[in-house]
PDB file of N, CA and C in Angstrom:
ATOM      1  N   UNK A   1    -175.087-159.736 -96.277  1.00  0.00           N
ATOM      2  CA  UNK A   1    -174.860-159.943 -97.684  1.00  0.00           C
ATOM      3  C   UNK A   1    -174.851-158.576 -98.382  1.00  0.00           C
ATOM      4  N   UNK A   2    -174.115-158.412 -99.028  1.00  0.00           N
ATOM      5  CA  UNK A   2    -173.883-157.310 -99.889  1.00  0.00           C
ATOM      6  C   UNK A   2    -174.868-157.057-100.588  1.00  0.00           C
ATOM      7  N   UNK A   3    -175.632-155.532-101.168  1.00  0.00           N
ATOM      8  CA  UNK A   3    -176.761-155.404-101.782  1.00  0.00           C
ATOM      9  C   UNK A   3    -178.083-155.979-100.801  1.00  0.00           C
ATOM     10  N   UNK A   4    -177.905-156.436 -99.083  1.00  0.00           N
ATOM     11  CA  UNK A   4    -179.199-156.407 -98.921  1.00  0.00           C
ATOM     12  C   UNK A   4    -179.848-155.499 -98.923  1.00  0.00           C
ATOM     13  N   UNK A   5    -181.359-155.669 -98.659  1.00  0.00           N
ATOM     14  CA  UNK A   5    -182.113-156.411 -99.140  1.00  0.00           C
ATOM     15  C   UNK A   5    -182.558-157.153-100.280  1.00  0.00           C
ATOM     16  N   UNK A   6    -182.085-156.349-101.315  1.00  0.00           N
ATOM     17  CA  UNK A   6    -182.571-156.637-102.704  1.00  0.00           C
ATOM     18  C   UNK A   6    -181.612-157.679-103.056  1.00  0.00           C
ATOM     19  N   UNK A   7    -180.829-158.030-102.527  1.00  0.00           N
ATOM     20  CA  UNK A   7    -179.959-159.349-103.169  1.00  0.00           C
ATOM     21  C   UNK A   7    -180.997-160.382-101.957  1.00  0.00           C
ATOM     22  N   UNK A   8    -181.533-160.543-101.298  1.00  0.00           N
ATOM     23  CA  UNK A   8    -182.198-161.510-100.707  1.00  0.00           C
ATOM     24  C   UNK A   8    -183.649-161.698-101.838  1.00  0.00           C
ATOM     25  N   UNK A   9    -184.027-160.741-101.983  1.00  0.00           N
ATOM     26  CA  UNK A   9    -185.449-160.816-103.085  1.00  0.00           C
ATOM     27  C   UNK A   9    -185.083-161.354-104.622  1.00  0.00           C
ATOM     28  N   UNK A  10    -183.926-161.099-104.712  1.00  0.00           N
ATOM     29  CA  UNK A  10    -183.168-162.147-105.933  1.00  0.00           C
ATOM     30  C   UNK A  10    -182.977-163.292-105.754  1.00  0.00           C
ATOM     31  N   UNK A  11    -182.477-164.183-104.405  1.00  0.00           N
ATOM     32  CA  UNK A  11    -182.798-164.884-104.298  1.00  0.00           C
ATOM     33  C   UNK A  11    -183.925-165.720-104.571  1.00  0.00           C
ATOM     34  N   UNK A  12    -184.880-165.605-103.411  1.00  0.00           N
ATOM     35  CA  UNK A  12    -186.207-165.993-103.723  1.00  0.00           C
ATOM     36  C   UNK A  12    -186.800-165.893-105.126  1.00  0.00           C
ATOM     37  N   UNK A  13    -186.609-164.875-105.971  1.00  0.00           N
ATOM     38  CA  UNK A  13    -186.969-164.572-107.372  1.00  0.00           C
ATOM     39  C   UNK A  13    -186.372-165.643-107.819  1.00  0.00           C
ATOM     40  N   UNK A  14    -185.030-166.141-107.899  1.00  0.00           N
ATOM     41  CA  UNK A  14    -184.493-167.085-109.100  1.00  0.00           C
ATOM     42  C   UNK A  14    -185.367-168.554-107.968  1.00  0.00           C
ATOM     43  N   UNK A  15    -185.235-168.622-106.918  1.00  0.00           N
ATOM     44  CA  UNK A  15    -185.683-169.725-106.238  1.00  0.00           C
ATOM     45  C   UNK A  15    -187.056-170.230-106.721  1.00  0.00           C
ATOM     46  N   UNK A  16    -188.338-168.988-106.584  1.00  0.00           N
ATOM     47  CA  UNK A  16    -189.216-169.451-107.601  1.00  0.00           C
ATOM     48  C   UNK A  16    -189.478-169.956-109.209  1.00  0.00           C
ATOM     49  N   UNK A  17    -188.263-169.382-109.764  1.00  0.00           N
ATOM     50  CA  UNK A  17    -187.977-169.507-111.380  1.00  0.00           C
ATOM     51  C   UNK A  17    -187.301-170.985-111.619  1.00  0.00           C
ATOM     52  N   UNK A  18    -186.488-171.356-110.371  1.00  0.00           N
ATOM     53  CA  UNK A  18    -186.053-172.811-110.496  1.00  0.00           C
ATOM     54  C   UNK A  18    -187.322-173.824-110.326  1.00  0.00           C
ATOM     55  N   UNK A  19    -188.381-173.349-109.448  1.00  0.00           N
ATOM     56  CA  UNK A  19    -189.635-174.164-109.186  1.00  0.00           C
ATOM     57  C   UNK A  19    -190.196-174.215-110.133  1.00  0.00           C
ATOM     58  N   UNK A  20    -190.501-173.195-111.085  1.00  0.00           N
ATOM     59  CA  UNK A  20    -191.301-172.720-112.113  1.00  0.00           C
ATOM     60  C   UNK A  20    -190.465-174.102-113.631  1.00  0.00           C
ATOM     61  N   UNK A  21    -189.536-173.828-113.420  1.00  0.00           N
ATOM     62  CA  UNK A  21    -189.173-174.253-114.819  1.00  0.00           C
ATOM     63  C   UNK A  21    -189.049-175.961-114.886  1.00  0.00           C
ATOM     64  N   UNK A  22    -188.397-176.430-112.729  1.00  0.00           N
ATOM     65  CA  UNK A  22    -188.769-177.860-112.941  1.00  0.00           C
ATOM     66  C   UNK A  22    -190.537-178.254-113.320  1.00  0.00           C
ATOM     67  N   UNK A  23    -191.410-177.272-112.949  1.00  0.00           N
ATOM     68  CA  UNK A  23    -192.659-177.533-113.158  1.00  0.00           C
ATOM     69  C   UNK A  23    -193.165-178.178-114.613  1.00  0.00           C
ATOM     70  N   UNK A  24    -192.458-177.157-115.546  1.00  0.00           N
ATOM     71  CA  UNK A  24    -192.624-177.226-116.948  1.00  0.00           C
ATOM     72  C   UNK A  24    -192.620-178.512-117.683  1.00  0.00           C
ATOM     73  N   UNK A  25    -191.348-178.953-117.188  1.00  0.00           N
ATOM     74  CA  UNK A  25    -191.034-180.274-118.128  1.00  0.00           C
ATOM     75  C   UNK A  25    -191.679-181.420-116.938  1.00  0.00           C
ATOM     76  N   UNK A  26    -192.031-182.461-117.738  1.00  0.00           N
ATOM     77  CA  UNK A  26    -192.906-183.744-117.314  1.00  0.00           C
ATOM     78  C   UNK A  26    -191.583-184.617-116.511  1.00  0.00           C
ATOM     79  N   UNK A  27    -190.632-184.945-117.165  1.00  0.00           N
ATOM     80  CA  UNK A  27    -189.555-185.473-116.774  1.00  0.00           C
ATOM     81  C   UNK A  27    -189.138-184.782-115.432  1.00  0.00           C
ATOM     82  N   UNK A  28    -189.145-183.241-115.423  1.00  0.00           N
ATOM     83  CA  UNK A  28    -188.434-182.912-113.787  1.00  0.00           C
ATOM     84  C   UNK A  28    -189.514-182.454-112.937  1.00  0.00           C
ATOM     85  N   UNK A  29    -190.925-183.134-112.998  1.00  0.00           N
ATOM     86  CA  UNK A  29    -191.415-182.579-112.109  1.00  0.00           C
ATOM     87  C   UNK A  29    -191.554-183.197-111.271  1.00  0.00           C
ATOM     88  N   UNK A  30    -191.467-184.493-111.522  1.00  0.00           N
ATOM     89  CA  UNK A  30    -190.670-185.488-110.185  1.00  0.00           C
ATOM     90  C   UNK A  30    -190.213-185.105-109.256  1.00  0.00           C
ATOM     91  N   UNK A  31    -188.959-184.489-109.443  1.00  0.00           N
ATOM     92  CA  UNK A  31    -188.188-184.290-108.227  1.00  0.00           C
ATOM     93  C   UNK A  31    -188.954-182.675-107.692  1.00  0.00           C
ATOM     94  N   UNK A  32    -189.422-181.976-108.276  1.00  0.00           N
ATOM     95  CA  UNK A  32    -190.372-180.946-107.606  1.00  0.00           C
ATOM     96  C   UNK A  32    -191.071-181.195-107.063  1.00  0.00           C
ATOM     97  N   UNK A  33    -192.025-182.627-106.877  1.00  0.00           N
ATOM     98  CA  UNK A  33    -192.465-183.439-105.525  1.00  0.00           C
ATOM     99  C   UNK A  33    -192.107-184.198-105.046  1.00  0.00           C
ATOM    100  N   UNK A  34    -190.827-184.709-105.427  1.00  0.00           N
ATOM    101  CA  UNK A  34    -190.174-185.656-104.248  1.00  0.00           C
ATOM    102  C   UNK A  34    -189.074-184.885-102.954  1.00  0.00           C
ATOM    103  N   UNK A  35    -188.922-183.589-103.730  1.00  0.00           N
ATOM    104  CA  UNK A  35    -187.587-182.600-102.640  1.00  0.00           C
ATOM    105  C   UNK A  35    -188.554-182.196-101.735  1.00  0.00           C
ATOM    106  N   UNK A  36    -189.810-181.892-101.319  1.00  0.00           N
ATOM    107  CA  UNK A  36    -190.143-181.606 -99.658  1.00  0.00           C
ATOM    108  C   UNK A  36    -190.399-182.919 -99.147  1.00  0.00           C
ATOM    109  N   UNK A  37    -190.265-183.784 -99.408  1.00  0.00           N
ATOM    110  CA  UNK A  37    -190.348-185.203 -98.986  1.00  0.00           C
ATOM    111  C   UNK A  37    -189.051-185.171 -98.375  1.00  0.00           C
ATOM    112  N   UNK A  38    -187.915-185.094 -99.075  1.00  0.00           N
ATOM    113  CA  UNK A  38    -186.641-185.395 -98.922  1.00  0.00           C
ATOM    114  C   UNK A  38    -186.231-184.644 -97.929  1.00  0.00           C
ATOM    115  N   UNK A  39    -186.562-183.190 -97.834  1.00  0.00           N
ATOM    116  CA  UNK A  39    -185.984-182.266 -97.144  1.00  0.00           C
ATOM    117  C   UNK A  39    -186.710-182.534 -95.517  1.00  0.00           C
ATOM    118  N   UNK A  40    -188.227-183.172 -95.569  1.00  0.00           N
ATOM    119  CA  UNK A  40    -188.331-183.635 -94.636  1.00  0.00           C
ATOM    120  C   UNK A  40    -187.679-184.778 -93.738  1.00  0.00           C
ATOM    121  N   UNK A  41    -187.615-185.520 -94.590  1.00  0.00           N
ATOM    122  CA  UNK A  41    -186.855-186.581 -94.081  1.00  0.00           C
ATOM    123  C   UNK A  41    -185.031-186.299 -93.663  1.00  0.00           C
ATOM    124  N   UNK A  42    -184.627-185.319 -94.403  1.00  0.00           N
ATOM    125  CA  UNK A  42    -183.515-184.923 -93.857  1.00  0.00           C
ATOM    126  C   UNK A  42    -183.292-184.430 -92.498  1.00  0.00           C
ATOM    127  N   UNK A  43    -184.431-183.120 -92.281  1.00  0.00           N
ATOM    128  CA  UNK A  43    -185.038-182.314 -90.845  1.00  0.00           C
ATOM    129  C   UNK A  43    -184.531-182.907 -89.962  1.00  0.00           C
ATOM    130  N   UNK A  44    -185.650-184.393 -89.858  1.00  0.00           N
ATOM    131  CA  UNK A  44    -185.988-185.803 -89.035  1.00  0.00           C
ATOM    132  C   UNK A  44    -184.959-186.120 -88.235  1.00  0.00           C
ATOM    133  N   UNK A  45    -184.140-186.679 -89.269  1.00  0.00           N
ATOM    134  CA  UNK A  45    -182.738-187.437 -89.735  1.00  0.00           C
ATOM    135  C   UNK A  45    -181.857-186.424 -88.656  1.00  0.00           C
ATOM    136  N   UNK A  46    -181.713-185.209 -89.049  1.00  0.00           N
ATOM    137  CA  UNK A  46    -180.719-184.074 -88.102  1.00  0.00           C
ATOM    138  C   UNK A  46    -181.255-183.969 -86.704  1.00  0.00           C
ATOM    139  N   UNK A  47    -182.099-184.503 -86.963  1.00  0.00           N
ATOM    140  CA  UNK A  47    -183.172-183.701 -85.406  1.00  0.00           C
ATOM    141  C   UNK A  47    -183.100-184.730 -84.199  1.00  0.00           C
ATOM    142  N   UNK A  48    -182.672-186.101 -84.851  1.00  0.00           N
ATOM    143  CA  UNK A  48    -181.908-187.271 -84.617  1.00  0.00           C
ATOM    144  C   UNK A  48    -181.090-187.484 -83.914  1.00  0.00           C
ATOM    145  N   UNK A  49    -179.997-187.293 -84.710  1.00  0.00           N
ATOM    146  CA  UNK A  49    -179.228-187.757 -84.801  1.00  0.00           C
ATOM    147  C   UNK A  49    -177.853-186.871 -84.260  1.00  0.00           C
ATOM    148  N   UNK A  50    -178.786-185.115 -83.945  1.00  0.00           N
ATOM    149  CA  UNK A  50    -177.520-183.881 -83.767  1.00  0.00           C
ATOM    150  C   UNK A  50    -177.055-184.469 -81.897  1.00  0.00           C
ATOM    151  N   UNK A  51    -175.864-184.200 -81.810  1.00  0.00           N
ATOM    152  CA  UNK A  51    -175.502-184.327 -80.350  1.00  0.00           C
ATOM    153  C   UNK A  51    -176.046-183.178 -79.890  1.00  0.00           C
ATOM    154  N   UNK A  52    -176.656-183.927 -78.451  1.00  0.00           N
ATOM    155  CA  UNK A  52    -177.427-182.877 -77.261  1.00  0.00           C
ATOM    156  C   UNK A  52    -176.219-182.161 -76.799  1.00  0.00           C
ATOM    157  N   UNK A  53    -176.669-181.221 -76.387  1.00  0.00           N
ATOM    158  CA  UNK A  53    -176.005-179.762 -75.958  1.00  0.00           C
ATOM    159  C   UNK A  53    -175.792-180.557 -74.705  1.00  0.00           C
ATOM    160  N   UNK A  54    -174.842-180.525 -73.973  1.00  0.00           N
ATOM    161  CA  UNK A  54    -174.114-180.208 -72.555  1.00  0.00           C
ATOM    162  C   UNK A  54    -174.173-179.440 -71.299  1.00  0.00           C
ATOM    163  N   UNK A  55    -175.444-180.032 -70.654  1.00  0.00           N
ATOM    164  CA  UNK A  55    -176.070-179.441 -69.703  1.00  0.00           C
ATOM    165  C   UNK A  55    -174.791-179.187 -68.507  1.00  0.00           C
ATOM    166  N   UNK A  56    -174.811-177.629 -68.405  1.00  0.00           N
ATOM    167  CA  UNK A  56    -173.587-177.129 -67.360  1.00  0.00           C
ATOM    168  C   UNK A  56    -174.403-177.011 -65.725  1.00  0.00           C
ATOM    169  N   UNK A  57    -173.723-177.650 -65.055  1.00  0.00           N
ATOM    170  CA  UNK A  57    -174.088-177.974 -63.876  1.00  0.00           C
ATOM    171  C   UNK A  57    -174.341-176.407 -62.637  1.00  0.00           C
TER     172      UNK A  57
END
């Protein structure tokens, strides 16, 4: 990525500021504890459901 490192620490910076601000309001903090739920259950779901690799003889 262009500008690494410091474009990766921007990342994470706005990533915490999106956590931060669903925190704020009562209405979105819902989904600030329902998305590691979700993201777990997604994991699961892939971990599932991915086709096995093709064991070469």
């Amino acid at each position: 990525m262009p500008g690494s490192p410091y474009t990766n620490w921007f990342v994470v910076a706005f990533l915490i500021l999106v956590a931060i601000l669903l925190s704020v309001d009562e209405d979105t903090r819902v989904a600030l504890y329902v998305a590691p739920v979700w993201f777990t259950i997604l994991g699961i779901s892939y971990q599932v459901t991915k086709p096995r690799a093709a064991q070469v003889a």
